[in-house]
C-alpha atoms as a PDB file:
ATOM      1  CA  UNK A   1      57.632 118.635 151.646  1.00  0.00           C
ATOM      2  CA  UNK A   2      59.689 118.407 148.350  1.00  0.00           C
ATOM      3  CA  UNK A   3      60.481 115.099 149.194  1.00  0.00           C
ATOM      4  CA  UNK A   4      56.854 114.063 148.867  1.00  0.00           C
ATOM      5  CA  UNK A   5      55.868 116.333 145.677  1.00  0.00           C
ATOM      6  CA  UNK A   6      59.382 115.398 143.995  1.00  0.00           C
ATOM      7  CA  UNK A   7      58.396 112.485 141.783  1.00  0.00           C
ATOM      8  CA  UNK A   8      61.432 109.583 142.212  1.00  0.00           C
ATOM      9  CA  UNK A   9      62.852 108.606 138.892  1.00  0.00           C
ATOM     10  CA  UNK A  10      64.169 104.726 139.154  1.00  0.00           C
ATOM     11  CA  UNK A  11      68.033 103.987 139.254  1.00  0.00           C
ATOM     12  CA  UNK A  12      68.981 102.377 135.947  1.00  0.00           C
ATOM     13  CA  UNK A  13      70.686  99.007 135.978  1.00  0.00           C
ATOM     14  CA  UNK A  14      73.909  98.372 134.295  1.00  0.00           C
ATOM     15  CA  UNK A  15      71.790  96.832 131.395  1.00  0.00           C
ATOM     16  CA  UNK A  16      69.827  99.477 130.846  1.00  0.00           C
ATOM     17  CA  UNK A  17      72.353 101.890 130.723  1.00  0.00           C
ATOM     18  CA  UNK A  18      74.264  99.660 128.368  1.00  0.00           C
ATOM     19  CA  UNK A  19      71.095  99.275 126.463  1.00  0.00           C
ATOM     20  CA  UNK A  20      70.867 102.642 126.309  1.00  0.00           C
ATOM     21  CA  UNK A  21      74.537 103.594 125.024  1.00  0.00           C
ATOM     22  CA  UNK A  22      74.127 100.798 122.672  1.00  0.00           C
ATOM     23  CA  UNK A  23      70.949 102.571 121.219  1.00  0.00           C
ATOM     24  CA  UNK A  24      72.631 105.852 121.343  1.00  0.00           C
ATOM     25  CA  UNK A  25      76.076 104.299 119.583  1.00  0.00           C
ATOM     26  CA  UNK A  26      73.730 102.788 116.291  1.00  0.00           C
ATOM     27  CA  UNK A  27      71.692 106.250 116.291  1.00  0.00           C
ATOM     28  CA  UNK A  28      74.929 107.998 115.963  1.00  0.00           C
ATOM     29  CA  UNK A  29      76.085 105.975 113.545  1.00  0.00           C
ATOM     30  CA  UNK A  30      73.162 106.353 111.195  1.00  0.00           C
ATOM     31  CA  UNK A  31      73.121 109.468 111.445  1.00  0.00           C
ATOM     32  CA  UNK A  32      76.580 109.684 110.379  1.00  0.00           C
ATOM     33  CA  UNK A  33      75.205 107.665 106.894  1.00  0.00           C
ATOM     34  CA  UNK A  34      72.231 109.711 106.733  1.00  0.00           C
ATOM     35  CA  UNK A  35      74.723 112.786 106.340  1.00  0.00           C
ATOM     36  CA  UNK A  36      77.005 111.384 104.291  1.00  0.00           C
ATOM     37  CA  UNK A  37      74.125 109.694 101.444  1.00  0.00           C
ATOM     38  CA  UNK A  38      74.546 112.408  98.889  1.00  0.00           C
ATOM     39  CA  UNK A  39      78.065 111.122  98.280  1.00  0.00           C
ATOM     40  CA  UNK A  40      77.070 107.810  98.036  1.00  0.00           C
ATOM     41  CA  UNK A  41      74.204 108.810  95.422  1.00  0.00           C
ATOM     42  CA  UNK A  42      76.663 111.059  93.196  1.00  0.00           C
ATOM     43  CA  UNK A  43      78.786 107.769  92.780  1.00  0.00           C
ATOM     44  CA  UNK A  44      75.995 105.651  91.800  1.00  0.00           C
ATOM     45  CA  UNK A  45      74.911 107.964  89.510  1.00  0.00           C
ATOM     46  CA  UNK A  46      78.041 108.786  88.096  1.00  0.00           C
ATOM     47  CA  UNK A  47      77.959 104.988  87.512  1.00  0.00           C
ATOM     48  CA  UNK A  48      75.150 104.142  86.219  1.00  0.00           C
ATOM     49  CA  UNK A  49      75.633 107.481  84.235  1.00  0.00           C
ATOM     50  CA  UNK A  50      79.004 105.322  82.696  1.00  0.00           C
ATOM     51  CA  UNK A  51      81.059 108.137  83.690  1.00  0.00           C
ATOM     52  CA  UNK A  52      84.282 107.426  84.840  1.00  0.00           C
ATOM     53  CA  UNK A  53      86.013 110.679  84.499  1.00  0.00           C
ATOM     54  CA  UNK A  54      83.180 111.529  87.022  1.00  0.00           C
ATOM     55  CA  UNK A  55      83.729 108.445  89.288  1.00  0.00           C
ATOM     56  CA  UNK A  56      87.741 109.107  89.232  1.00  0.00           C
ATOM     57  CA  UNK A  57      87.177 112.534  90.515  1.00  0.00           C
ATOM     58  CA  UNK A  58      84.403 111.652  93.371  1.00  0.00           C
ATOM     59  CA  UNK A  59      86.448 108.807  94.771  1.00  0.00           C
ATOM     60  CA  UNK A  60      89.675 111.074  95.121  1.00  0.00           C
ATOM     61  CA  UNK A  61      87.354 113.559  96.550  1.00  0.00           C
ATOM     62  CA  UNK A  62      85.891 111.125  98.712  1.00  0.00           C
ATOM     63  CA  UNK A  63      87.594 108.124  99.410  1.00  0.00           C
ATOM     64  CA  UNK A  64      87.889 108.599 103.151  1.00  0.00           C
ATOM     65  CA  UNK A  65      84.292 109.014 103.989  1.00  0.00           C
ATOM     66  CA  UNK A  66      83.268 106.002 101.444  1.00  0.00           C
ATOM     67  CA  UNK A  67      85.559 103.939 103.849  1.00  0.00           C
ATOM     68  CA  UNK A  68      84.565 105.902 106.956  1.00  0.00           C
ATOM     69  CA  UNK A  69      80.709 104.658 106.099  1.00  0.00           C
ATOM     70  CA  UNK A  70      81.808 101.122 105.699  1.00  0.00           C
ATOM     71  CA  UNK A  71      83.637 100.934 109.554  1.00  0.00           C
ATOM     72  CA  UNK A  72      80.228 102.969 110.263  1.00  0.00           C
ATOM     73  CA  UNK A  73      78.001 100.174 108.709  1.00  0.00           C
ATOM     74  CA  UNK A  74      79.870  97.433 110.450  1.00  0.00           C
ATOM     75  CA  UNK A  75      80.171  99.021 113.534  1.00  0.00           C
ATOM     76  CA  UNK A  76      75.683  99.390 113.558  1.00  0.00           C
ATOM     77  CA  UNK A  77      76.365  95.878 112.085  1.00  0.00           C
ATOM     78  CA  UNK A  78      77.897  94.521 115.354  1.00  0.00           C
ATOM     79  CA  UNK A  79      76.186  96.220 117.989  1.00  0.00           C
ATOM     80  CA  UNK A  80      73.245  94.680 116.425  1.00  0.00           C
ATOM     81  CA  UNK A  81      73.909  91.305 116.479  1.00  0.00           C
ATOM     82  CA  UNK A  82      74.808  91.629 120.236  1.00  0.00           C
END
């Protein structure tokens, strides 16, 4: 009987599933630049702001999650393009 109520869900193909990680790769990476945008939004305003005492301090403060959000964007960048 369950066998007949149970509804079948289809087996995946390797492309979908790769499709799918691929989708679930770029969503993790945005989200990683979603929560790391208020850093990114202090520098630019320190900079348009002309502040460079501000922008010395906010880069030592931050420097590995500026580049950390560049290897993100390139990394959305290529999975992209394939």
């Amino acid at each position: 009987f369950n066998e007949l109520t149970t509804p079948k869900i289809p087996e995946l193909t390797a492309e979908q599933k790769a499709a799918q990680e691929k989708a679930k790769k770029i969503a993790e990476y945005k989200k990683y630049l979603q929560d790391t945008d208020y850093i990114a939004a202090k520098i630019a305003e320190a900079n348009f702001n002309c502040d460079t005492e501000e922008l010395v301090e906010l880069h030592k403060q931050y420097d590995s999650v500026i580049l950390q959000r560049k290897g993100w964007r390139e990394a959305i960048n290529k999975l992209e393009a394939n």
